[in-house]
Protein backbone atom coordinates (compact mmCIF):
# COMPACT_ATOMS: atom_id res chain seq x y z
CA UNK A 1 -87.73 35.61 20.83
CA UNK A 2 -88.09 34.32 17.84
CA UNK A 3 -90.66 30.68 17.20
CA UNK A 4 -90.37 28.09 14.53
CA UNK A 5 -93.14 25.24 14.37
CA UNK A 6 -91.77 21.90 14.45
CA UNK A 7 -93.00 18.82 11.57
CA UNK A 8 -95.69 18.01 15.19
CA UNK A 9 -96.76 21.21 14.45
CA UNK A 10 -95.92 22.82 18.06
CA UNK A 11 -94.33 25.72 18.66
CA UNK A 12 -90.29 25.51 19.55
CA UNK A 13 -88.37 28.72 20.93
CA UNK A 14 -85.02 29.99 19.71
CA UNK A 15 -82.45 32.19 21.87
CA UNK A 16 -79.67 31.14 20.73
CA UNK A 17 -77.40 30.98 17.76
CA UNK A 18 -74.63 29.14 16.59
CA UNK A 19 -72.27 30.39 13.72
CA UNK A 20 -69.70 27.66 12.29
CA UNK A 21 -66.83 28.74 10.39
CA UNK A 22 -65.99 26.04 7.47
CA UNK A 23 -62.83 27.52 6.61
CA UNK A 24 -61.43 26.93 10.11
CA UNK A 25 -62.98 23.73 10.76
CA UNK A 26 -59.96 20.73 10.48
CA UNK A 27 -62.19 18.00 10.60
CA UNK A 28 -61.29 16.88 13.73
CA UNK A 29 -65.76 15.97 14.02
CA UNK A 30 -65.85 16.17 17.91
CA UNK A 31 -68.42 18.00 17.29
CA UNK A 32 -70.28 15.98 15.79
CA UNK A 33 -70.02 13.46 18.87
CA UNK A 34 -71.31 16.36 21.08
CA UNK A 35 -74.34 17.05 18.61
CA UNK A 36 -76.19 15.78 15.57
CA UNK A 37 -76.34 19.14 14.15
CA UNK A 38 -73.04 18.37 12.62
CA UNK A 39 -72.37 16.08 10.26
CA UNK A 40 -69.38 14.31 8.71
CA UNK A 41 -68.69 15.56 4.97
CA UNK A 42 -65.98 12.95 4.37
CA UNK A 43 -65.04 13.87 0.83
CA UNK A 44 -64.09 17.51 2.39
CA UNK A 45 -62.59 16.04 5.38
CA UNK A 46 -64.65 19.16 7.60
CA UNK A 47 -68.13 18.97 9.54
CA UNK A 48 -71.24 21.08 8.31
CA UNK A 49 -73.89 22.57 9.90
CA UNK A 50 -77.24 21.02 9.58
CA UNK A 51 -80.27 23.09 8.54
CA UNK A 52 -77.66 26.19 8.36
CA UNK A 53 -77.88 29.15 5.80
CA UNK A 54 -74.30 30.78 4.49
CA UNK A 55 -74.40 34.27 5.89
CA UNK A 56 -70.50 35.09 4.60
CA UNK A 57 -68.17 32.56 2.64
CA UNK A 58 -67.74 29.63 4.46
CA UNK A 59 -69.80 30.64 7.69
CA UNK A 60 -72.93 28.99 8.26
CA UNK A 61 -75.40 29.93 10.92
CA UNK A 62 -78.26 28.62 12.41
CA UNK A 63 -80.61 28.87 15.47
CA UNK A 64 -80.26 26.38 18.24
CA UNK A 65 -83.38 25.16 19.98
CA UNK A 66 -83.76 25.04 23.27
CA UNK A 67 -83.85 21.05 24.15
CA UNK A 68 -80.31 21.40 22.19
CA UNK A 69 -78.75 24.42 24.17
CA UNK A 70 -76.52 22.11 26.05
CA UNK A 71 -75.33 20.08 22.73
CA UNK A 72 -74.63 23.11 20.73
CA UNK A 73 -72.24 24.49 23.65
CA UNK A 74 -70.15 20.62 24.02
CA UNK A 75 -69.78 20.97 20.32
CA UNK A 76 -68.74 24.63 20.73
CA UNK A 77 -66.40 23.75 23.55
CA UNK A 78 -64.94 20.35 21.91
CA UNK A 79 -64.17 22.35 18.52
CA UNK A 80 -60.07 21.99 18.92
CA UNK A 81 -59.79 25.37 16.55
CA UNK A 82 -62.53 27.05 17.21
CA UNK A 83 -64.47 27.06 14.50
CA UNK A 84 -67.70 27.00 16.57
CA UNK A 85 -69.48 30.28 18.66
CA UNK A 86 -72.23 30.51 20.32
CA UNK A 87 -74.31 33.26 20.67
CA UNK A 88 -77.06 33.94 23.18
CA UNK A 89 -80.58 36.12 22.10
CA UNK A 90 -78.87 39.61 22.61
CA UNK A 91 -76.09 38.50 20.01
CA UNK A 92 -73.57 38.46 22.59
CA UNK A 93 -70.84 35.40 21.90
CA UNK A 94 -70.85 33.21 24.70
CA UNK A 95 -68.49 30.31 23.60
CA UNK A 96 -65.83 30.31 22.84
């Protein structure tokens, strides 16, 4: 399992991923409603990823803490086009 350390300086555990595909995304931003990893980019008329790095064109990735587990799924579940999967510690997609 994999650790980051937080701006407090404590230790915060990762399991899972999430992996948002830009080029799908219609800019529908329910998920950003569900959680404030996503943000509006108006001018693009699409959500991005917070804190993500570009791992193909247009897919952005990024590890989910655990106090945000249950956000990351809502926005994985709300996405009308699914643009959004999760992915739990063994890299097997749970949503959608």
């Amino acid at each position: 399992m994999a650790t980051a350390t937080d701006l407090r300086g404590s230790a915060q555990h990762y399991r899972m991923k999430v992996e948002f595909d830009e080029d799908v995304c219609i800019g529908m931003f329910q998920c950003v409603a569900e959680w404030d990893a996503f943000e509006k980019d108006k001018s693009a008329g699409k959500a991005i990823l917070a804190d993500s790095e570009e791992v193909e064109d247009g897919v952005f990735v990024r590890e989910v803490p655990d106090d945000a587990e249950l956000d990351a799924k809502f926005a994985a579940r709300s996405c009308p086009v699914d643009a959004i999967a999760i992915y739990d510690d063994d890299g097997e997609q749970l949503i959608p």
